[in-house]
Every structure is written in C-alpha cells, then in structure tokens.
PDB file of N, CA and C in Angstrom:
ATOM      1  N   UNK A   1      -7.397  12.234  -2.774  1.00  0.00           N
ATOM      2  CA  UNK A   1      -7.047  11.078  -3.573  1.00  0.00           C
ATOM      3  C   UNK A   1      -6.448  10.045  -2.648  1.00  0.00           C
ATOM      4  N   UNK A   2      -6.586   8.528  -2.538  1.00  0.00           N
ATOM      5  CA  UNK A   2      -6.621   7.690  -1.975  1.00  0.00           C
ATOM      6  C   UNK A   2      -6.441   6.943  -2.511  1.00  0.00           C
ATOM      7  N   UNK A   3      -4.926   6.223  -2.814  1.00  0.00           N
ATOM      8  CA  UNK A   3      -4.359   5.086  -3.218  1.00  0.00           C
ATOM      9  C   UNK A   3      -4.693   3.844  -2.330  1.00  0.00           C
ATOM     10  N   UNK A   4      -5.482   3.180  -2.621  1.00  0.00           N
ATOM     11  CA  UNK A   4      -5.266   1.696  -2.344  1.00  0.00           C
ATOM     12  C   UNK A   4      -5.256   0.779  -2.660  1.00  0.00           C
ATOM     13  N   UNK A   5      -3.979   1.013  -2.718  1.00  0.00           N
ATOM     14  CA  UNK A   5      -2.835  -0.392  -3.914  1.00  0.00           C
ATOM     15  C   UNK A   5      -3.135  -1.930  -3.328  1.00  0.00           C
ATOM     16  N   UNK A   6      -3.444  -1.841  -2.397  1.00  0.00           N
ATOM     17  CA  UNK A   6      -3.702  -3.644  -1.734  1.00  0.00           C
ATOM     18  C   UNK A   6      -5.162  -3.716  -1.725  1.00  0.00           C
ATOM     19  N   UNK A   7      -6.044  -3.185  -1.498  1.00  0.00           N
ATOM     20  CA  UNK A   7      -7.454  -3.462  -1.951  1.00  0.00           C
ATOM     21  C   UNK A   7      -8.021  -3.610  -3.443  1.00  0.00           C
ATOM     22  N   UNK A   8      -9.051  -4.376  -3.316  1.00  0.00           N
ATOM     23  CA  UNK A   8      -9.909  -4.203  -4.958  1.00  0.00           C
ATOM     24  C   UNK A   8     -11.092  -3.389  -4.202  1.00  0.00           C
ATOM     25  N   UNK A   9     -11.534  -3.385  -5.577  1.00  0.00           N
ATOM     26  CA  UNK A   9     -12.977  -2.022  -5.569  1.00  0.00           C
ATOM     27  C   UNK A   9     -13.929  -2.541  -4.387  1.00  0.00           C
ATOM     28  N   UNK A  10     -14.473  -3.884  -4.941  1.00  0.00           N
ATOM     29  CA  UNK A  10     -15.703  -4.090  -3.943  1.00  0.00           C
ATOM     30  C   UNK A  10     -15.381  -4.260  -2.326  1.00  0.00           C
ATOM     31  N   UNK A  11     -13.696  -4.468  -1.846  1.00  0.00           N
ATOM     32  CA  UNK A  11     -13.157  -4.293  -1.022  1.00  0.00           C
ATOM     33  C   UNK A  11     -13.259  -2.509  -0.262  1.00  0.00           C
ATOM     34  N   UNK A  12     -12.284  -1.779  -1.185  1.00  0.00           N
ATOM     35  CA  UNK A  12     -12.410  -0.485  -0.902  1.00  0.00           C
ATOM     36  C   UNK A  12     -14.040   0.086  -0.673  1.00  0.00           C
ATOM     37  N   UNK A  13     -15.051   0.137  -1.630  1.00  0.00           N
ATOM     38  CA  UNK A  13     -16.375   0.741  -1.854  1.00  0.00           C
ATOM     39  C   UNK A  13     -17.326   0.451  -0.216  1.00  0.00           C
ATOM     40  N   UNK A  14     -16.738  -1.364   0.407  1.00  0.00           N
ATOM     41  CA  UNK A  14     -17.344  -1.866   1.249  1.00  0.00           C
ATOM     42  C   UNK A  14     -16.660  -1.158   2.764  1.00  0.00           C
ATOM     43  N   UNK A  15     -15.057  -0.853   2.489  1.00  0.00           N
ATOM     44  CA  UNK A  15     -14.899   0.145   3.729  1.00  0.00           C
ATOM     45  C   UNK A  15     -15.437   2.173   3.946  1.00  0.00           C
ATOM     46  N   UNK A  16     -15.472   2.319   2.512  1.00  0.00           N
ATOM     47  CA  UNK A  16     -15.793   3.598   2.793  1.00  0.00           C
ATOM     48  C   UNK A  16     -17.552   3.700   3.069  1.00  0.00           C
ATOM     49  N   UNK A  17     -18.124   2.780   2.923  1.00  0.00           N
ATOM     50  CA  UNK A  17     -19.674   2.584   2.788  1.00  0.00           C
ATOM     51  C   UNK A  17     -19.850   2.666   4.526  1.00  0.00           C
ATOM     52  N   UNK A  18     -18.984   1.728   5.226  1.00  0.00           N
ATOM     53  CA  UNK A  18     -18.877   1.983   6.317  1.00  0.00           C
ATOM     54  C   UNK A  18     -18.784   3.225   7.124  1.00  0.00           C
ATOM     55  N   UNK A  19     -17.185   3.306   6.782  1.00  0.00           N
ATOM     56  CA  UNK A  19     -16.557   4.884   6.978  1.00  0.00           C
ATOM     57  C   UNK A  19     -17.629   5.975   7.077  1.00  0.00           C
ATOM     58  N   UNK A  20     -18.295   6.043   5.457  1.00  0.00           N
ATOM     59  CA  UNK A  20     -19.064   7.478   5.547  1.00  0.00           C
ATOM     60  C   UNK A  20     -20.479   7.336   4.967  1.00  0.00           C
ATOM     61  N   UNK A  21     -20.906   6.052   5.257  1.00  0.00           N
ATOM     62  CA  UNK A  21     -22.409   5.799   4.621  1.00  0.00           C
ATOM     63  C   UNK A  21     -22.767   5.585   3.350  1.00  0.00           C
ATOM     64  N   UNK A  22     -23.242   5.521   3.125  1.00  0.00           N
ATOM     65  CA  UNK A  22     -23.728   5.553   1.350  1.00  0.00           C
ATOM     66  C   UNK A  22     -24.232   6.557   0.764  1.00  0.00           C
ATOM     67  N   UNK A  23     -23.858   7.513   1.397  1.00  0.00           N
ATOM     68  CA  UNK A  23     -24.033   9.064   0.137  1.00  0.00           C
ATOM     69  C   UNK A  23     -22.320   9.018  -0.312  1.00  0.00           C
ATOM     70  N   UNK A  24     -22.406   9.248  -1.353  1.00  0.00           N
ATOM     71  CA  UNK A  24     -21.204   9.609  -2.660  1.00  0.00           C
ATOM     72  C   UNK A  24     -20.854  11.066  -2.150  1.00  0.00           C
ATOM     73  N   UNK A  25     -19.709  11.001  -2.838  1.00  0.00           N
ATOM     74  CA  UNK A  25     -18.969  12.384  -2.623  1.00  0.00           C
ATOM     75  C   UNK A  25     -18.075  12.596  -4.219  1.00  0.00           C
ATOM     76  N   UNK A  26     -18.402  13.725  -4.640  1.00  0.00           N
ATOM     77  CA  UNK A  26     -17.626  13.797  -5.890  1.00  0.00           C
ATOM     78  C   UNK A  26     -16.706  14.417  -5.461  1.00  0.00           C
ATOM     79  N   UNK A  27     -16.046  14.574  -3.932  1.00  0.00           N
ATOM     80  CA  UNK A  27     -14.523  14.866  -3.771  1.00  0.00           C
ATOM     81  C   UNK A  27     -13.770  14.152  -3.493  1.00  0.00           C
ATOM     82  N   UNK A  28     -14.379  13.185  -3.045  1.00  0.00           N
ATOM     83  CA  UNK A  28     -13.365  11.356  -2.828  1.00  0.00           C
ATOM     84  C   UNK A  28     -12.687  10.910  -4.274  1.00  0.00           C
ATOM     85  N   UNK A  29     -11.835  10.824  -4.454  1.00  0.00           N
ATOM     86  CA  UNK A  29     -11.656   9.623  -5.454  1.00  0.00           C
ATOM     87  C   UNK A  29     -10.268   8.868  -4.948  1.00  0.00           C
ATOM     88  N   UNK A  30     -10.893   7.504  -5.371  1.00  0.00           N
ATOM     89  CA  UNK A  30      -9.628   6.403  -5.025  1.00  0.00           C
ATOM     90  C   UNK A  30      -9.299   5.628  -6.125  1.00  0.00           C
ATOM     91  N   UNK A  31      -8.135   4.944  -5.847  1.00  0.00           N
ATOM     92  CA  UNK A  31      -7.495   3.988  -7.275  1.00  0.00           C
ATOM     93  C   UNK A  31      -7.215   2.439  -6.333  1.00  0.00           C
ATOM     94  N   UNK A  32      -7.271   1.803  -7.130  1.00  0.00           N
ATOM     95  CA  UNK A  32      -6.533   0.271  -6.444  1.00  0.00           C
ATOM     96  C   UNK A  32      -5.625  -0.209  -7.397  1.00  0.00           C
ATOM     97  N   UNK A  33      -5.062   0.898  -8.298  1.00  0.00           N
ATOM     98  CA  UNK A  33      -3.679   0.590  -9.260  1.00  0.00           C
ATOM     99  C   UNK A  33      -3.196   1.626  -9.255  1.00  0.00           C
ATOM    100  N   UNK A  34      -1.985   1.353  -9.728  1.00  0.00           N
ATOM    101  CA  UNK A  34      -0.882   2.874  -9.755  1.00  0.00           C
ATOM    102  C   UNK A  34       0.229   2.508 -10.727  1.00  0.00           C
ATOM    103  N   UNK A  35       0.560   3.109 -11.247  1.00  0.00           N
ATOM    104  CA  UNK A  35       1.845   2.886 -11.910  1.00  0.00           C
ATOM    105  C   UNK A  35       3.095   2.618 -10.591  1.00  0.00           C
ATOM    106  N   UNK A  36       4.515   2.209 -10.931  1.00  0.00           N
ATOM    107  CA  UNK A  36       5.137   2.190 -10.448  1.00  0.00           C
ATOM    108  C   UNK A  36       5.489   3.622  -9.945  1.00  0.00           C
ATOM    109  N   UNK A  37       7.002   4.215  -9.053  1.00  0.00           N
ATOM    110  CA  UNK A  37       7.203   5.110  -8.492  1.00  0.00           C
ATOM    111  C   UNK A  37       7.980   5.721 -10.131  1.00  0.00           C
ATOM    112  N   UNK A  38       9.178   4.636 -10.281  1.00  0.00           N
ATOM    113  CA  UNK A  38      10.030   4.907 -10.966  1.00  0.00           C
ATOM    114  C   UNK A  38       9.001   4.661 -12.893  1.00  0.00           C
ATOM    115  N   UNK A  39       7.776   4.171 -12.991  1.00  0.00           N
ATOM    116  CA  UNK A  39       7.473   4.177 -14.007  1.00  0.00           C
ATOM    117  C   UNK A  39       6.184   5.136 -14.371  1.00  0.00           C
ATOM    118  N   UNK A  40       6.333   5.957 -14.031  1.00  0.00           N
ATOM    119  CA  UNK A  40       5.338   6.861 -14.527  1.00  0.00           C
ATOM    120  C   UNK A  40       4.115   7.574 -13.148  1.00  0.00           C
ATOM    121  N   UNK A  41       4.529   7.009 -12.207  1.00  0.00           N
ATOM    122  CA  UNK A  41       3.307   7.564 -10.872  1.00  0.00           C
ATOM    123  C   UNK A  41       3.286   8.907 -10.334  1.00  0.00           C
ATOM    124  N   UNK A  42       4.820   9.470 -10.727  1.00  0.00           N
ATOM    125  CA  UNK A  42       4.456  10.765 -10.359  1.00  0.00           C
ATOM    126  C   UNK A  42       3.815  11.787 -11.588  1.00  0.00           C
ATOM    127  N   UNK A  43       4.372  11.185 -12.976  1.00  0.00           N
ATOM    128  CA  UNK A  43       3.230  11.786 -13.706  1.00  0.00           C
ATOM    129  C   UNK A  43       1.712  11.831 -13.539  1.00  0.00           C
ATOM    130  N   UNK A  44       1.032  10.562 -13.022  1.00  0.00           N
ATOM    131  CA  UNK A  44       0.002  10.045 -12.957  1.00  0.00           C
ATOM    132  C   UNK A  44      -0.956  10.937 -11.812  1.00  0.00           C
ATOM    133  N   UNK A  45      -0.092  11.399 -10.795  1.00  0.00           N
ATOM    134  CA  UNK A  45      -0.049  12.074  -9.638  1.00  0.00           C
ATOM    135  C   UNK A  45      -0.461  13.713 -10.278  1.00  0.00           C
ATOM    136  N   UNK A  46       0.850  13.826 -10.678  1.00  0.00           N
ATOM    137  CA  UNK A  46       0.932  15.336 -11.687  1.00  0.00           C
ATOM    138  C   UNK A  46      -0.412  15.699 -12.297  1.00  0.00           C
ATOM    139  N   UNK A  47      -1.079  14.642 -13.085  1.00  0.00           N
ATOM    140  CA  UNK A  47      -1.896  14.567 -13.875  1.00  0.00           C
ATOM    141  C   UNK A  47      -3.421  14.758 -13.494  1.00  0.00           C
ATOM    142  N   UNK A  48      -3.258  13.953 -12.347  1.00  0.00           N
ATOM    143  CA  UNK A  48      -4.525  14.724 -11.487  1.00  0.00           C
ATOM    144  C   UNK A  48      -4.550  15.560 -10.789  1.00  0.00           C
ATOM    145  N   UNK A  49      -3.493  16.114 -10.417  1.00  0.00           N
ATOM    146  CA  UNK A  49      -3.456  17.534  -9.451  1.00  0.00           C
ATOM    147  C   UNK A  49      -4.243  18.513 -10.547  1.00  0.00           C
ATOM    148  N   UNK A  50      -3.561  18.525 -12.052  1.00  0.00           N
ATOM    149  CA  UNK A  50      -4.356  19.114 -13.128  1.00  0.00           C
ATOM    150  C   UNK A  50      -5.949  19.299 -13.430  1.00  0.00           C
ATOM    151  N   UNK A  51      -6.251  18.225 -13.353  1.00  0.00           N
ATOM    152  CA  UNK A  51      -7.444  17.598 -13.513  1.00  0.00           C
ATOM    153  C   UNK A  51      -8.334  17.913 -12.371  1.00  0.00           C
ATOM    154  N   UNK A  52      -7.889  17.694 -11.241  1.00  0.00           N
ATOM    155  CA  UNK A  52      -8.542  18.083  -9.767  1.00  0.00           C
ATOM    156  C   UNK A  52      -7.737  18.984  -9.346  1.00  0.00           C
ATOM    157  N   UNK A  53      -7.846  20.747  -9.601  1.00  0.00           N
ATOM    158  CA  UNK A  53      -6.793  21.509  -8.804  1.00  0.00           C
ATOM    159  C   UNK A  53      -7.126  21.896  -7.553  1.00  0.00           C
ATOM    160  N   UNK A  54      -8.453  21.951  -7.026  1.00  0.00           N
ATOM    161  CA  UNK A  54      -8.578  21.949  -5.821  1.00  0.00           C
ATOM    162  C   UNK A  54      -8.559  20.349  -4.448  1.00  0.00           C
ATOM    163  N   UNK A  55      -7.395  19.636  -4.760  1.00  0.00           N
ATOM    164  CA  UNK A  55      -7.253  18.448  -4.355  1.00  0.00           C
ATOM    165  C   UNK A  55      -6.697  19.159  -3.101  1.00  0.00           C
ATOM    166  N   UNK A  56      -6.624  18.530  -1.694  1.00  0.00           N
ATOM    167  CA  UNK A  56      -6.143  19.069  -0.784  1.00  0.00           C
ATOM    168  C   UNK A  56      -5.414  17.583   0.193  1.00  0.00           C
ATOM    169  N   UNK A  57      -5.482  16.633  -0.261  1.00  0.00           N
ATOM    170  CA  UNK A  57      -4.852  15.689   0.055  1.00  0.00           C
ATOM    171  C   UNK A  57      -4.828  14.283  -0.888  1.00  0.00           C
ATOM    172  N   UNK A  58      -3.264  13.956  -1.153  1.00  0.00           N
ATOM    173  CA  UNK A  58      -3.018  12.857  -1.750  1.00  0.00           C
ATOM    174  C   UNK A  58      -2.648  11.536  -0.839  1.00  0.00           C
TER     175      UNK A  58
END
C-alpha cells in the first residue's frame, strides 16, 4: 500500500507506468487521499490490513 498524498491519479498511474511498465499488479494498491492521522487514518490503515491480510508493506 502506497500513500501518495501529494500526487493525483494520472500523476501517480504515469510514474508507476514508468517504474514497472504497463502490466497491472493486483498487489499494488495506492491512494492520493487519506484521512487525517488524528481523524480516522489509522482506522483506514486497520481496515485494509483486514481486507488485504497478506499486505507486506504500508
């Protein structure tokens, strides 16, 4: 999982296209929003560890 809070999508999509080509990976996933720390992000966090339990880096 890959927060990037200062990029937008067509920003982010255009560095990883680079990064790792244009085959998809259904183990990547990234956000370019987050809740705050103090308003809900570590739930949000929590919530996908659930959702994705084999996550191996946030």
């Amino acid at each position: 999982m890959y927060l990037a809070l200062e990029d937008d999508y067509a920003r982010i999509q255009k560095r990883l296209s680079r990064m790792f080509g244009m085959e998809s990976t259904q183990n990547f996933h990234f956000a370019t929003k987050s809740k705050a720390l103090n308003e809900g992000l570590e739930e949000q966090l929590t919530n996908f560890m659930k959702e994705h339990p084999d996550t191996k880096l946030l």
